[in-house]
C-alpha atoms as a PDB file:
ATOM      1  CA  UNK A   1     -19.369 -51.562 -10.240  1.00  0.00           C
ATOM      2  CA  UNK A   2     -23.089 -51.325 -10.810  1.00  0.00           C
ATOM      3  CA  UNK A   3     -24.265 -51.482 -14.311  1.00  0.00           C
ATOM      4  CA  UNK A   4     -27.212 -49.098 -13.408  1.00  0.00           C
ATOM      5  CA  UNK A   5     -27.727 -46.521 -16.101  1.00  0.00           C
ATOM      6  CA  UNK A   6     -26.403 -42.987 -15.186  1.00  0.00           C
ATOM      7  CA  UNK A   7     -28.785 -40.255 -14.227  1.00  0.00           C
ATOM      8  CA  UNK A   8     -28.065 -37.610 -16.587  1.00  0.00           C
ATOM      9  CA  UNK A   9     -31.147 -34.724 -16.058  1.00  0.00           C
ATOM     10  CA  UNK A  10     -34.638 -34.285 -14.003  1.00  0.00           C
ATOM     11  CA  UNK A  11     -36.693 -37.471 -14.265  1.00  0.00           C
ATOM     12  CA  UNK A  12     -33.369 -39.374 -16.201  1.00  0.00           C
ATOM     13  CA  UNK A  13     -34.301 -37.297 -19.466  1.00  0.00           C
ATOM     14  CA  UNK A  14     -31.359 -35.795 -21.036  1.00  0.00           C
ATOM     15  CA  UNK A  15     -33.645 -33.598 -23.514  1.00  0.00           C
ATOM     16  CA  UNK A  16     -31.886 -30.694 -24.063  1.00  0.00           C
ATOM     17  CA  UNK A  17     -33.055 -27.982 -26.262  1.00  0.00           C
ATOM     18  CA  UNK A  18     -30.637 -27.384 -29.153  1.00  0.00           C
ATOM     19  CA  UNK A  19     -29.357 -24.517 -29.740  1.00  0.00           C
ATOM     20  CA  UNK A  20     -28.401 -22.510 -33.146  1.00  0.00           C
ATOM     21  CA  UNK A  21     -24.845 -21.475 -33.850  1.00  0.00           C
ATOM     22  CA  UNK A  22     -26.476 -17.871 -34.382  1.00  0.00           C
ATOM     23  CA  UNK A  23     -28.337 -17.758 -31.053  1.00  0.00           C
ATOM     24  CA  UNK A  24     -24.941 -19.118 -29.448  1.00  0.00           C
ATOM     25  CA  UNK A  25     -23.006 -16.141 -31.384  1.00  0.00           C
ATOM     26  CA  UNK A  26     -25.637 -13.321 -30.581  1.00  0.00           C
ATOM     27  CA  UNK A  27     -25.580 -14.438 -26.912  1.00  0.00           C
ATOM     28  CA  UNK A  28     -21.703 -14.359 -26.508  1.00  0.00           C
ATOM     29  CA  UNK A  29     -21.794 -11.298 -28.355  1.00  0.00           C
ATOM     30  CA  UNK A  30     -24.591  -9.501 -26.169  1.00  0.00           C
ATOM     31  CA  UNK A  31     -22.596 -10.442 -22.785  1.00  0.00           C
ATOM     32  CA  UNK A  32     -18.963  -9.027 -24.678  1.00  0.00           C
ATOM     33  CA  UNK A  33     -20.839  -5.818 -24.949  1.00  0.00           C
ATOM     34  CA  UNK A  34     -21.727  -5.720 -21.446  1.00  0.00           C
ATOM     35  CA  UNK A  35     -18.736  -6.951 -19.832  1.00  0.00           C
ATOM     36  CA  UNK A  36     -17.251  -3.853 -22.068  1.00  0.00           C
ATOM     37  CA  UNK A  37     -19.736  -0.983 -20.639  1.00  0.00           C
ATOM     38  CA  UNK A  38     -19.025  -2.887 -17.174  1.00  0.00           C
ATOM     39  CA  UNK A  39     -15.766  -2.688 -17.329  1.00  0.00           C
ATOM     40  CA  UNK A  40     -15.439   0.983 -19.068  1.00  0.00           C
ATOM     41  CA  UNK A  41     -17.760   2.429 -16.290  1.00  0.00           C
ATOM     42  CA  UNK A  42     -15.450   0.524 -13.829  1.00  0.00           C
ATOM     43  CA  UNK A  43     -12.392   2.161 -15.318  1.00  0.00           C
ATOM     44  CA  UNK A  44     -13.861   5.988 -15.358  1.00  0.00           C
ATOM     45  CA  UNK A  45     -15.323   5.718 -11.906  1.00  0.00           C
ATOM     46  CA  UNK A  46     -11.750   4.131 -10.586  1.00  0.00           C
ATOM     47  CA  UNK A  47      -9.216   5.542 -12.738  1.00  0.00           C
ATOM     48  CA  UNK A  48      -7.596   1.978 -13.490  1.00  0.00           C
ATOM     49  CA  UNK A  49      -7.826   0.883 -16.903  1.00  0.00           C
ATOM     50  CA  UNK A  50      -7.273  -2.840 -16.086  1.00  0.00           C
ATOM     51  CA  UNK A  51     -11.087  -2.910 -15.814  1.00  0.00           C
ATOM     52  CA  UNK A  52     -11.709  -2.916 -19.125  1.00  0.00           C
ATOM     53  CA  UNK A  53     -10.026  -6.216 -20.352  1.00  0.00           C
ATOM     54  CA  UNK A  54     -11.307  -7.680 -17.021  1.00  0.00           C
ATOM     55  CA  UNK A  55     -14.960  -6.456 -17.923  1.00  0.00           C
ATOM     56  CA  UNK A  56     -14.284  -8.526 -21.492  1.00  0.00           C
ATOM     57  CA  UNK A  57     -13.522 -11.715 -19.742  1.00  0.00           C
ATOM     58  CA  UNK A  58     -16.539 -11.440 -17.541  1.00  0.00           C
ATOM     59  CA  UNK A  59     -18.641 -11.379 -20.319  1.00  0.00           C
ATOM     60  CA  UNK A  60     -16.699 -13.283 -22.423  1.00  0.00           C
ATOM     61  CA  UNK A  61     -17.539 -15.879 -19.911  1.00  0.00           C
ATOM     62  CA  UNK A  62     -20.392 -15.018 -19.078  1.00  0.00           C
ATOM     63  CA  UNK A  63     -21.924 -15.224 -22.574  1.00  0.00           C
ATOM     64  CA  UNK A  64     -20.165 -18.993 -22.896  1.00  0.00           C
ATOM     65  CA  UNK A  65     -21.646 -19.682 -19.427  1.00  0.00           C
ATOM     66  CA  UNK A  66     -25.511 -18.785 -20.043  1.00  0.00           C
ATOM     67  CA  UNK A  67     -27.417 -20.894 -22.140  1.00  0.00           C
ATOM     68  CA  UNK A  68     -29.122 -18.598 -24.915  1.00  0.00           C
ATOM     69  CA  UNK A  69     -33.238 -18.959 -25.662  1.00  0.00           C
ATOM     70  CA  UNK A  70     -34.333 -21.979 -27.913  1.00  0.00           C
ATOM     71  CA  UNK A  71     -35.273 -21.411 -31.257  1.00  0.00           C
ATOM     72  CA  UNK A  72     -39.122 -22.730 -30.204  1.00  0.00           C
ATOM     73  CA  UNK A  73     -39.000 -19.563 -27.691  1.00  0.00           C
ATOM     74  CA  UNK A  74     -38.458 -17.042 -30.076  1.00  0.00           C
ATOM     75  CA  UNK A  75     -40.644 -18.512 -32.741  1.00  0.00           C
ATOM     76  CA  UNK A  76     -43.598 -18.603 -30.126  1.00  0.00           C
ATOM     77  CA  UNK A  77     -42.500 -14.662 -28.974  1.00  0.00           C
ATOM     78  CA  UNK A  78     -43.035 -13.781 -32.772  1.00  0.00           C
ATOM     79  CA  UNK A  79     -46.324 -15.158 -33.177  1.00  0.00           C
END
């Protein structure tokens, strides 16, 4: 085995913006609401109400998927 240190990012820099628990909790709750009109749309238009819990768990995992906006973002936006 090669003791060559692991590339972990771009360039080898594993700088990763960190993220607050409240952006993390706005963002999953933002993509719950969507999946929700998704999947409620889905059910009127098809008459199957199964869309609607499978509308939560896309954005259920959507929201954990997507990586919400740094705090530096926002603070920049609000300037």
């Amino acid at each position: 085995m090669s003791k060559k240190p692991v590339n972990s990012g771009r360039n080898g820099k594993n700088s990763k913006p960190e993220v607050s628990p409240e952006a993390r909790r706005k963002q999953i709750i933002v993509a719950l609401i969507m999946g929700a009109v998704m999947g409620l749309i889905l059910s009127l238009l098809t008459q199957f109400w199964l869309w609607l819990p499978a509308g939560l768990a896309m954005g259920l995992a959507t929201g954990a998927i997507m990586r919400p906006p740094a705090d530096e973002d926002t603070n920049k936006r609000r300037k």
